[in-house]
N, C-alpha and C. Protein backbone atom coordinates (compact mmCIF):
# COMPACT_ATOMS: atom_id res chain seq x y z
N UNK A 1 103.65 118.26 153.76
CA UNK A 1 102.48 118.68 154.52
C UNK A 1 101.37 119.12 153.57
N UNK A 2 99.92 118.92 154.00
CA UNK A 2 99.10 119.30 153.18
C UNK A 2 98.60 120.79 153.70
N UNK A 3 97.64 121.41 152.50
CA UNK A 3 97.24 122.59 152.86
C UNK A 3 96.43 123.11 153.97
N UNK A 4 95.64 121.73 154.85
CA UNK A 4 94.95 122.47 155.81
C UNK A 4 95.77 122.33 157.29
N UNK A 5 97.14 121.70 157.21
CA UNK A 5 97.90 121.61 158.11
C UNK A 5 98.80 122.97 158.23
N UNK A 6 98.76 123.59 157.33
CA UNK A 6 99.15 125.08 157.25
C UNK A 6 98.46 125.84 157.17
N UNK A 7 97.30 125.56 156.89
CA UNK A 7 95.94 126.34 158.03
C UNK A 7 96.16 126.39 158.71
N UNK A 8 95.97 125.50 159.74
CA UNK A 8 95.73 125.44 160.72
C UNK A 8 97.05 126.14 161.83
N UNK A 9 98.29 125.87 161.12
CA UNK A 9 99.14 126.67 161.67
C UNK A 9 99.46 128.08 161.69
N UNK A 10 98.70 128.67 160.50
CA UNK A 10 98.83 129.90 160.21
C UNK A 10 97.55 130.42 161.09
N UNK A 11 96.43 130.14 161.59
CA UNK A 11 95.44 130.30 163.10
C UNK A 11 96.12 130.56 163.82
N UNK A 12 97.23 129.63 163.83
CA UNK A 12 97.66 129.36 165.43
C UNK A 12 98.50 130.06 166.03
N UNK A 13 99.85 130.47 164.59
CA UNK A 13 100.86 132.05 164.45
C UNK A 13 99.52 133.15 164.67
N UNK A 14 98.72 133.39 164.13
CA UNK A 14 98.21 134.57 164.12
C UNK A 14 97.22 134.79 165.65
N UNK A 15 96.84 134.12 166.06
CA UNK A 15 96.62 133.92 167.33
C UNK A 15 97.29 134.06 168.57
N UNK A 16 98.54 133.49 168.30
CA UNK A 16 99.58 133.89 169.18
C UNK A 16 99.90 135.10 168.80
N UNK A 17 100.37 135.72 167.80
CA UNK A 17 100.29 137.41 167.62
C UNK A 17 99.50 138.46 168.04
N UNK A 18 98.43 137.77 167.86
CA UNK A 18 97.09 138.47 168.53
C UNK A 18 97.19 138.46 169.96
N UNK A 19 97.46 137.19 170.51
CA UNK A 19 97.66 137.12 172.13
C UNK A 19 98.83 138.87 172.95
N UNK A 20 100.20 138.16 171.79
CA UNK A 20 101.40 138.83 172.39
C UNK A 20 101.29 140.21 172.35
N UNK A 21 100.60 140.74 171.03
CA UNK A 21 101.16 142.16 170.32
C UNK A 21 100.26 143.24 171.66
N UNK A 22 99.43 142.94 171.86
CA UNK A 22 99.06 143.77 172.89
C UNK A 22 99.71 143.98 174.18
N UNK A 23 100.35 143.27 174.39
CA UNK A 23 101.03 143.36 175.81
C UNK A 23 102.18 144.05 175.29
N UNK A 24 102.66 144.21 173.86
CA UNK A 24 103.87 145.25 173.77
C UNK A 24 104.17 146.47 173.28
N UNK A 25 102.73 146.52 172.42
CA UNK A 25 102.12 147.62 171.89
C UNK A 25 100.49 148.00 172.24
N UNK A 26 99.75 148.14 173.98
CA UNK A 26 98.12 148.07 173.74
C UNK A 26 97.55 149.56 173.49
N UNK A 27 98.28 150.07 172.72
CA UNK A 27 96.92 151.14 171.97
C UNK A 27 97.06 151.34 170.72
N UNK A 28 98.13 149.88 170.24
CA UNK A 28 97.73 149.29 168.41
C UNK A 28 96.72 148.25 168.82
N UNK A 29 96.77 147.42 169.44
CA UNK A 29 94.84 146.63 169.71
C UNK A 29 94.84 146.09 171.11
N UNK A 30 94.16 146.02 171.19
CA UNK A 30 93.01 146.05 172.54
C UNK A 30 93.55 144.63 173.44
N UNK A 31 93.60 144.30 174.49
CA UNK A 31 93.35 142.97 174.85
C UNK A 31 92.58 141.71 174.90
N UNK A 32 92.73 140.49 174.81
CA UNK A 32 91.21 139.72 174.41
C UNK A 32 90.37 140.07 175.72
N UNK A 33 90.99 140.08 177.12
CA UNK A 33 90.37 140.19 178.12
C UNK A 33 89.40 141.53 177.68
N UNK A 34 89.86 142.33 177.72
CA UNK A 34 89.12 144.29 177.66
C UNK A 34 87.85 143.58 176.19
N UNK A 35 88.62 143.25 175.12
CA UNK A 35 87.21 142.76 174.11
C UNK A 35 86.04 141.92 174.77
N UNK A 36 86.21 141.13 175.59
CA UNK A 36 85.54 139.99 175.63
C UNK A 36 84.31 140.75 176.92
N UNK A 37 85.19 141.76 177.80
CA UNK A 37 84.46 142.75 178.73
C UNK A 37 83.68 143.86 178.11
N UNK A 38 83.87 144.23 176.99
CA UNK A 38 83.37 145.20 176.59
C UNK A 38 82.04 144.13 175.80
N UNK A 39 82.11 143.55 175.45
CA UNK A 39 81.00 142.32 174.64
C UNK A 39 80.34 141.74 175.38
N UNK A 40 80.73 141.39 176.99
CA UNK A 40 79.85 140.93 177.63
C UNK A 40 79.00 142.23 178.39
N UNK A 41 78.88 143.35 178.45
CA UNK A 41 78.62 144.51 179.19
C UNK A 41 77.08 144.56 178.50
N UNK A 42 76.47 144.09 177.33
CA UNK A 42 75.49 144.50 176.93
C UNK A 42 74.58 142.88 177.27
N UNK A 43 73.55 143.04 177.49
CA UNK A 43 72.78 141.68 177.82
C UNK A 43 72.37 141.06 176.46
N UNK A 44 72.48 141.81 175.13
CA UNK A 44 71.78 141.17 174.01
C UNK A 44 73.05 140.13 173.31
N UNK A 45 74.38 140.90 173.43
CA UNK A 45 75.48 140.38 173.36
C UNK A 45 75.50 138.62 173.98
N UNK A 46 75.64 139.10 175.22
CA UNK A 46 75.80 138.42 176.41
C UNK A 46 75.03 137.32 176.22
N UNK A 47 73.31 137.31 175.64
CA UNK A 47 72.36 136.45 175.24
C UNK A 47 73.21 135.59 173.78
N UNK A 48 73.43 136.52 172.93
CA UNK A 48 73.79 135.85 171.19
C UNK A 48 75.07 135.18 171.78
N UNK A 49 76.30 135.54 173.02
CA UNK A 49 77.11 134.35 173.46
C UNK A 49 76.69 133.20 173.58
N UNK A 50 75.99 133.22 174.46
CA UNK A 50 75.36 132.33 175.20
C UNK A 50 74.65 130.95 173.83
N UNK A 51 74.25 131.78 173.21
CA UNK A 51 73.69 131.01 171.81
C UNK A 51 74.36 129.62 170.90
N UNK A 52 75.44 131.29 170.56
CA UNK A 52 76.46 130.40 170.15
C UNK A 52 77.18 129.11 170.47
N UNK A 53 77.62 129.57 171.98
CA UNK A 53 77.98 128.47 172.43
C UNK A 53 77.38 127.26 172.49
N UNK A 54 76.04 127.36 172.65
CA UNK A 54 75.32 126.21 173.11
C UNK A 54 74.87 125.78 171.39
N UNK A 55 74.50 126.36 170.44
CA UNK A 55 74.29 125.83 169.10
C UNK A 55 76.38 125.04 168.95
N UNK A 56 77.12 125.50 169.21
CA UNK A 56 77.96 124.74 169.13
C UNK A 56 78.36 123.73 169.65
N UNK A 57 78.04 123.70 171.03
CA UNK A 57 77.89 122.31 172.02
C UNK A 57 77.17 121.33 171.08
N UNK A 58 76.15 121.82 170.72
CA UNK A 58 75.11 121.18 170.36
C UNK A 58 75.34 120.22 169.27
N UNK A 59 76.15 120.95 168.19
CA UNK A 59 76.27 120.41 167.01
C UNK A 59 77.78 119.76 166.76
N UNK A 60 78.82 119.74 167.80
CA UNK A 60 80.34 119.24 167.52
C UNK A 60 80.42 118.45 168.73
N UNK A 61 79.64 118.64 170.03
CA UNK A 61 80.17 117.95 171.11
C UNK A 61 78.94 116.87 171.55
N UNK A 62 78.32 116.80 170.98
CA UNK A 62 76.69 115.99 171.50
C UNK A 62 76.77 114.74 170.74
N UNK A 63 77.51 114.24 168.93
CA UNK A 63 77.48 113.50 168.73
C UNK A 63 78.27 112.06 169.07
């Protein structure tokens, strides 16, 4: 295997850790749901989402 195939798997372990560890420990970290609510609660936030996303549409899904 090459090195970005273990990238990419080591995202994907740590992601899933990130998913699980809160549901068995949540006041070592937060939930993605509670992050993603607390980030959308401000409108400037909520605007620079909105950004992102669409500069990313823009530039990976348009060609």
């Amino acid at each position: 295997m090459t090195i970005p195939v273990f990238e990419y798997l080591a995202v994907l372990v740590l992601s899933l850790v990130a998913w699980l560890l809160p549901r068995f420990r949540p006041n070592f970290l937060a939930r993605v749901g509670d992050l993603v609510e607390r980030i959308m609660h401000n409108r400037n936030t909520r605007l620079a989402v909105i950004l992102v996303w669409w500069w990313l549409g823009w530039h990976f899904f348009t060609v």
